[in-house]
Protein backbone atom coordinates (compact mmCIF):
# COMPACT_ATOMS: atom_id res chain seq x y z
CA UNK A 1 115.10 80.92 82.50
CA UNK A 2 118.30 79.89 83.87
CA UNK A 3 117.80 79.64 87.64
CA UNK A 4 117.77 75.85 87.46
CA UNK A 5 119.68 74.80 89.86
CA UNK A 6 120.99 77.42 91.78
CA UNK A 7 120.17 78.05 95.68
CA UNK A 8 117.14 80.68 96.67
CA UNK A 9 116.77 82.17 99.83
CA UNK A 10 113.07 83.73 100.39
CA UNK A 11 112.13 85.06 102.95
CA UNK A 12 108.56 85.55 104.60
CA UNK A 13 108.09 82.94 102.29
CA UNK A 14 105.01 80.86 104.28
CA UNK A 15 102.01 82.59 102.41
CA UNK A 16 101.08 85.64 99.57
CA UNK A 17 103.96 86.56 97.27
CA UNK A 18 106.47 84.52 99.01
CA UNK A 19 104.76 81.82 98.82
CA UNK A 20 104.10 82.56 94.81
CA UNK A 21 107.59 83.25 94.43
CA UNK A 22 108.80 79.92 95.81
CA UNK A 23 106.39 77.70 93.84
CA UNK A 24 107.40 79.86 90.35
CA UNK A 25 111.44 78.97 91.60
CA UNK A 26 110.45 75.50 92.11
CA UNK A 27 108.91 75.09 88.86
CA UNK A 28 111.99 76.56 87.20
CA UNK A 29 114.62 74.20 88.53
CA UNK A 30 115.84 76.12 91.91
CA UNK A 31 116.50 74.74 95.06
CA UNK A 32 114.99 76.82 97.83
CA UNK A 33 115.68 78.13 101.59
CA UNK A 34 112.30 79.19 103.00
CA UNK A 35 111.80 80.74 106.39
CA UNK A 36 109.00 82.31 108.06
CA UNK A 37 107.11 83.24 110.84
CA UNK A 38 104.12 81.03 110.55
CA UNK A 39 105.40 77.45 111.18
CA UNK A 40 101.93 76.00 109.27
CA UNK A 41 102.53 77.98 106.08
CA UNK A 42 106.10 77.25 105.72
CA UNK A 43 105.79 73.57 106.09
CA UNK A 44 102.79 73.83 103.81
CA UNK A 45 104.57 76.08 101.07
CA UNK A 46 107.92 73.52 101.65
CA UNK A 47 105.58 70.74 101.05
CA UNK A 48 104.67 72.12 97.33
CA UNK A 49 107.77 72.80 96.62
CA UNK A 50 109.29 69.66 97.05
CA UNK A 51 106.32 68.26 95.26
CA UNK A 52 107.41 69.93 92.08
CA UNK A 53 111.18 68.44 92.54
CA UNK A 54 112.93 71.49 94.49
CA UNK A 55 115.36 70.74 97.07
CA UNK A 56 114.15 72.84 100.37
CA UNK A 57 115.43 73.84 103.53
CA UNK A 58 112.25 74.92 105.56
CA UNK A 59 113.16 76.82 108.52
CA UNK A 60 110.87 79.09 111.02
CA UNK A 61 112.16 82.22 111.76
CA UNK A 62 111.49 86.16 112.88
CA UNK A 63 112.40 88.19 110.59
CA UNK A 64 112.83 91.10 113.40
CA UNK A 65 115.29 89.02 115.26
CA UNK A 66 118.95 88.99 113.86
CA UNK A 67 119.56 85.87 115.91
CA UNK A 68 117.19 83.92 114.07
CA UNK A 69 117.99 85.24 110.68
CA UNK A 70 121.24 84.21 111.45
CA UNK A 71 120.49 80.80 112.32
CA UNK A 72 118.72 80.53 108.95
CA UNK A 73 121.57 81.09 107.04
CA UNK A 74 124.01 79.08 108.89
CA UNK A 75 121.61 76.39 108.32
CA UNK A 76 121.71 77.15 104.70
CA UNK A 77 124.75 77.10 104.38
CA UNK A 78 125.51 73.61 106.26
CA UNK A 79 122.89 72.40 104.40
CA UNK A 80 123.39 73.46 100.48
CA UNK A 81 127.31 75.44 100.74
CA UNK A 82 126.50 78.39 98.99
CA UNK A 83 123.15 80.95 98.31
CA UNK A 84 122.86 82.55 94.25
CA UNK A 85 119.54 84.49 95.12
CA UNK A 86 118.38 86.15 97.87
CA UNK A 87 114.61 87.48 97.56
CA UNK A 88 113.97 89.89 100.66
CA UNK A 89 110.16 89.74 101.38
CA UNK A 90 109.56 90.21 105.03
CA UNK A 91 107.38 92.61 105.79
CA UNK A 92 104.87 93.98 108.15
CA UNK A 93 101.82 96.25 107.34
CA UNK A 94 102.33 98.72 110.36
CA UNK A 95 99.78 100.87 112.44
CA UNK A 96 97.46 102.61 111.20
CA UNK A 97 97.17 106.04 112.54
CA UNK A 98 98.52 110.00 112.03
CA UNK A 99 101.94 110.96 113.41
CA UNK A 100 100.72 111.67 116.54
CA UNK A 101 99.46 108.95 117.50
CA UNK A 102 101.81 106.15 116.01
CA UNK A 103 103.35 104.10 119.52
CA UNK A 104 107.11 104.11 119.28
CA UNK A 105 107.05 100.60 119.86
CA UNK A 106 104.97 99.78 116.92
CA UNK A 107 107.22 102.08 114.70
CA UNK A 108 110.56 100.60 115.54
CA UNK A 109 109.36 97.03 114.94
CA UNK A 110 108.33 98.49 111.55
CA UNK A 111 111.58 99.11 110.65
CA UNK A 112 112.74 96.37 112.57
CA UNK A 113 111.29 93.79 110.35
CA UNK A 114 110.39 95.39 106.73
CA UNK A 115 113.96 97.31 106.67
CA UNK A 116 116.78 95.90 108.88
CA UNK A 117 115.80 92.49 108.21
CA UNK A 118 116.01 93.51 104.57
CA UNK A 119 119.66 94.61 105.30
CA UNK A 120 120.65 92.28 107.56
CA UNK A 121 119.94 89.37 104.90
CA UNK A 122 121.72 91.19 102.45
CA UNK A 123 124.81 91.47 105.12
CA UNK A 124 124.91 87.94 105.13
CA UNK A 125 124.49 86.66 101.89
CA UNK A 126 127.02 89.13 100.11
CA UNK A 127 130.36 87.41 101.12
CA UNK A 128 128.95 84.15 100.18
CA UNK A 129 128.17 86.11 96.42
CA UNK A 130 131.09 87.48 96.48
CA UNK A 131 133.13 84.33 96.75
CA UNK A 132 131.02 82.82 94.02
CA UNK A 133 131.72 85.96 91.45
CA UNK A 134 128.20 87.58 91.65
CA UNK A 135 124.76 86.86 92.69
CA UNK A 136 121.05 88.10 92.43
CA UNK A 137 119.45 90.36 94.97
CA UNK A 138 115.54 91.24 94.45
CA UNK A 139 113.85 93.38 97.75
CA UNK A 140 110.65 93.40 97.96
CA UNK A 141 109.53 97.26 98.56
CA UNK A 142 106.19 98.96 97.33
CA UNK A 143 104.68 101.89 95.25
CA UNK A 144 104.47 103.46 99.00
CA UNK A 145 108.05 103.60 98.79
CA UNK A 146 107.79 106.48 96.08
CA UNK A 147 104.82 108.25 97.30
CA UNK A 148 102.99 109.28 100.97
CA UNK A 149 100.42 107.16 102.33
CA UNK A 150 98.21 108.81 104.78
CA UNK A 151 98.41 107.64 108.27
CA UNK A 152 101.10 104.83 107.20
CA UNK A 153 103.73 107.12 108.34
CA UNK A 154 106.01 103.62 109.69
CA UNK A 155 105.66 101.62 106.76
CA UNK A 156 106.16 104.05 104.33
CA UNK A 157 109.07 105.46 106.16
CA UNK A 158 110.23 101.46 105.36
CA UNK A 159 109.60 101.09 102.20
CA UNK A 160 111.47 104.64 100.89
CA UNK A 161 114.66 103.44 102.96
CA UNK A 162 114.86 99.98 101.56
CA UNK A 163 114.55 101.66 97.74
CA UNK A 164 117.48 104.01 99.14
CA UNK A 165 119.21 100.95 100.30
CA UNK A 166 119.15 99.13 97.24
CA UNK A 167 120.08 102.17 94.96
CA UNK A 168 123.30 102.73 97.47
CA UNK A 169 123.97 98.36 97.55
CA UNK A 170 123.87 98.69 93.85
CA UNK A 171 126.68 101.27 93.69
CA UNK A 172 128.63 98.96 96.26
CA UNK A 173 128.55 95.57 94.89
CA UNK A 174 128.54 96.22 90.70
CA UNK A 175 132.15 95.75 90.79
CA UNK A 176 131.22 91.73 92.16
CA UNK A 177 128.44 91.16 89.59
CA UNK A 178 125.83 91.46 92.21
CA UNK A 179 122.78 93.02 91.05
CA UNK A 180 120.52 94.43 93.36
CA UNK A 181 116.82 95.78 92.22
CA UNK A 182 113.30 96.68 93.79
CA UNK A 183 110.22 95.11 93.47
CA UNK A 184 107.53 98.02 94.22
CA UNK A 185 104.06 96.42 94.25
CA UNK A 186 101.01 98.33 94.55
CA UNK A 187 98.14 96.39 96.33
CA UNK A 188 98.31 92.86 96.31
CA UNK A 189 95.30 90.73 96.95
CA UNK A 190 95.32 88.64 99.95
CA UNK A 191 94.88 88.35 103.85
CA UNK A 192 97.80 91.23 104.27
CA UNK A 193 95.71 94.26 102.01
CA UNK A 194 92.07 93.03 103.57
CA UNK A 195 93.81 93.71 106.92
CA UNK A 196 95.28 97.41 105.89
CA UNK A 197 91.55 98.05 103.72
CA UNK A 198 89.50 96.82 106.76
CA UNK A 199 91.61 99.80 109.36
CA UNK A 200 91.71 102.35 105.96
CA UNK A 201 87.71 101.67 106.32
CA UNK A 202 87.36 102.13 110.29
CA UNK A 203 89.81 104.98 109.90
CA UNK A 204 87.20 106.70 107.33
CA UNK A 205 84.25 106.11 109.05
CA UNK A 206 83.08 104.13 106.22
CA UNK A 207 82.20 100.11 105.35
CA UNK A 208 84.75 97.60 104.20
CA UNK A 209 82.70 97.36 100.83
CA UNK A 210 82.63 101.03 99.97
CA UNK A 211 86.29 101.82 100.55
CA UNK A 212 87.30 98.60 98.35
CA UNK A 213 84.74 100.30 95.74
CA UNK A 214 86.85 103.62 96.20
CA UNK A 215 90.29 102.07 95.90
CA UNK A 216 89.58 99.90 92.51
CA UNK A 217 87.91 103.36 90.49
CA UNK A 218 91.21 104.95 91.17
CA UNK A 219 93.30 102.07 89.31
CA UNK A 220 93.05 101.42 85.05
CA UNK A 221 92.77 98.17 85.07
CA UNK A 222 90.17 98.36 88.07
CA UNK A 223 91.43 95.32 89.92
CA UNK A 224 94.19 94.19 92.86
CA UNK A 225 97.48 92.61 91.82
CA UNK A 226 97.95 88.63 92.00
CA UNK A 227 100.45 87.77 94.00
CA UNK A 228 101.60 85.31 90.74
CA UNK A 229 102.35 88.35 89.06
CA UNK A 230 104.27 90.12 91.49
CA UNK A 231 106.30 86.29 91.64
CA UNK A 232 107.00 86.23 87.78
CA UNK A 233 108.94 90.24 88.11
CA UNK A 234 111.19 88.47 90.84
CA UNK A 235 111.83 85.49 88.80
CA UNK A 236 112.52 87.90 85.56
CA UNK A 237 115.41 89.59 88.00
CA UNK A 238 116.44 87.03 89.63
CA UNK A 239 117.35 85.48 85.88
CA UNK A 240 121.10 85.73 84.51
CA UNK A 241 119.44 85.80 81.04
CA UNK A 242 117.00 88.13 81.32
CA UNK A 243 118.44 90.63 83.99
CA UNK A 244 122.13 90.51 83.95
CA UNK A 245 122.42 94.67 83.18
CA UNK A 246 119.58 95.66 85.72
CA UNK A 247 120.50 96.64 89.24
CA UNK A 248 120.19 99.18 91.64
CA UNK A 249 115.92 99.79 90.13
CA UNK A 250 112.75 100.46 91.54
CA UNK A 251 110.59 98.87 89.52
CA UNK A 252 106.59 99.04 89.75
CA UNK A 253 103.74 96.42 89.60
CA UNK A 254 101.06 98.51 89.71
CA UNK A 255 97.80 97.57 87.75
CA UNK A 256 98.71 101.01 86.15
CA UNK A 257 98.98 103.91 89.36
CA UNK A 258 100.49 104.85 92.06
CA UNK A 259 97.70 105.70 94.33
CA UNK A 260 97.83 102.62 96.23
């Protein structure tokens, strides 16, 4: 891999995949802006990171909030002068109900946090790319992005936009040697999917146990996605050598289907 040394900005990055993606950059060299919600996390995650020899800006933010986004990057940028990678993982699971009954509140911060604070990153970092002759954008959307998912009208509303925004960004910034993909994982273990199985469960009037029995006989390799995995795909486009000619895909991690 040849991310060693260049400067990776990951976001939600305090816990789950973010949290496996910054440990994987680490490892291979990068030096690493992390920001999150969850103070404890981040400092935790920043903590490893550094352990493994990675130079890290840790810096709380909300990923809803543009003024805090921005204060990450100017930060950033005081701190290391330029940003090769951006990894857009902030995201938020949504309600959990039909149309109907989805509160307009809960909807827009939805979108406020898994979609504009995908673009809003992306707003920022792109001059900086430009100015350095290219750069590496990976967003973090999901399978839902490609499919419905009942009574996840919000988040699935999210995730189809940001694969529409990064087939559009990819048209735009080709002509700077910015590459812009999708990362569309299906269900990833951890504290996030338990959440989203445990209301899927209440929602269907059945036990936490029987709908996670239900969800793995639907998938061929009968299990949930490590987060690890999901990490190495980000790394792989993230890579001059082994993505250079990708941009503007969807690409799945799936365990094999995309009824997720």
């Amino acid at each position: 891999m040849s991310i060693k040394g260049k400067v990776a900005w990951i976001t939600a990055s305090g816990g789950g995949i973010g949290e496996c993606t910054a440990e994987l950059f680490a490892k291979e060299g990068a030096n690493l802006i992390l920001c999150d919600i969850n103070e404890e996390g981040l400092n935790n995650v920043a903590e490893k990171c550094r352990a493994l020899g990675a130079d890290v800006l840790a810096v709380q933010y909300d990923a809803g909030c543009t003024e805090s986004t921005d204060n990450v990057f100017n930060e950033a940028i005081k701190y290391f002068g330029t940003i090769d990678i951006l990894v857009n993982n902030a995201g938020i699971a949504g309600p959990t109900d039909p149309v109907e009954e989805v509160d307009s509140d809960a909807w827009d911060k939805t979108m406020e946090v898994n979609l504009r604070g995908c673009f809003y990153c992306t707003k920022l970092v792109v001059p900086v790319m430009i100015k350095n002759g290219g750069g590496k954008i990976v967003n973090i959307s999901s399978t839902t992005g490609k499919k419905t998912l009942l009574n996840r009208s919000p988040y699935a509303a999210s995730k189809m936009a940001i694969i529409g925004f990064t087939r559009t960004a990819a048209e735009e910034l080709g002509k700077h040697e910015i590459t812009i993909n999708a990362v569309c994982p299906g269900s990833v273990a951890g504290p996030r999917l338990e959440f989203v199985f445990q209301n899927k469960a209440k929602a269907k009037g059945i036990t936490y146990e029987e709908l996670y029995e239900q969800e793995m006989a639907g998938r061929p390799l009968k299990r949930l996605i490590p987060p690890e995995d999901v990490a190495k795909l980000v790394l792989f486009l993230s890579d001059v050598e082994t993505s250079n000619s990708i941009t503007g895909q969807d690409i799945n991690i799936n365990c094999g289907t995309y009824m997720d």
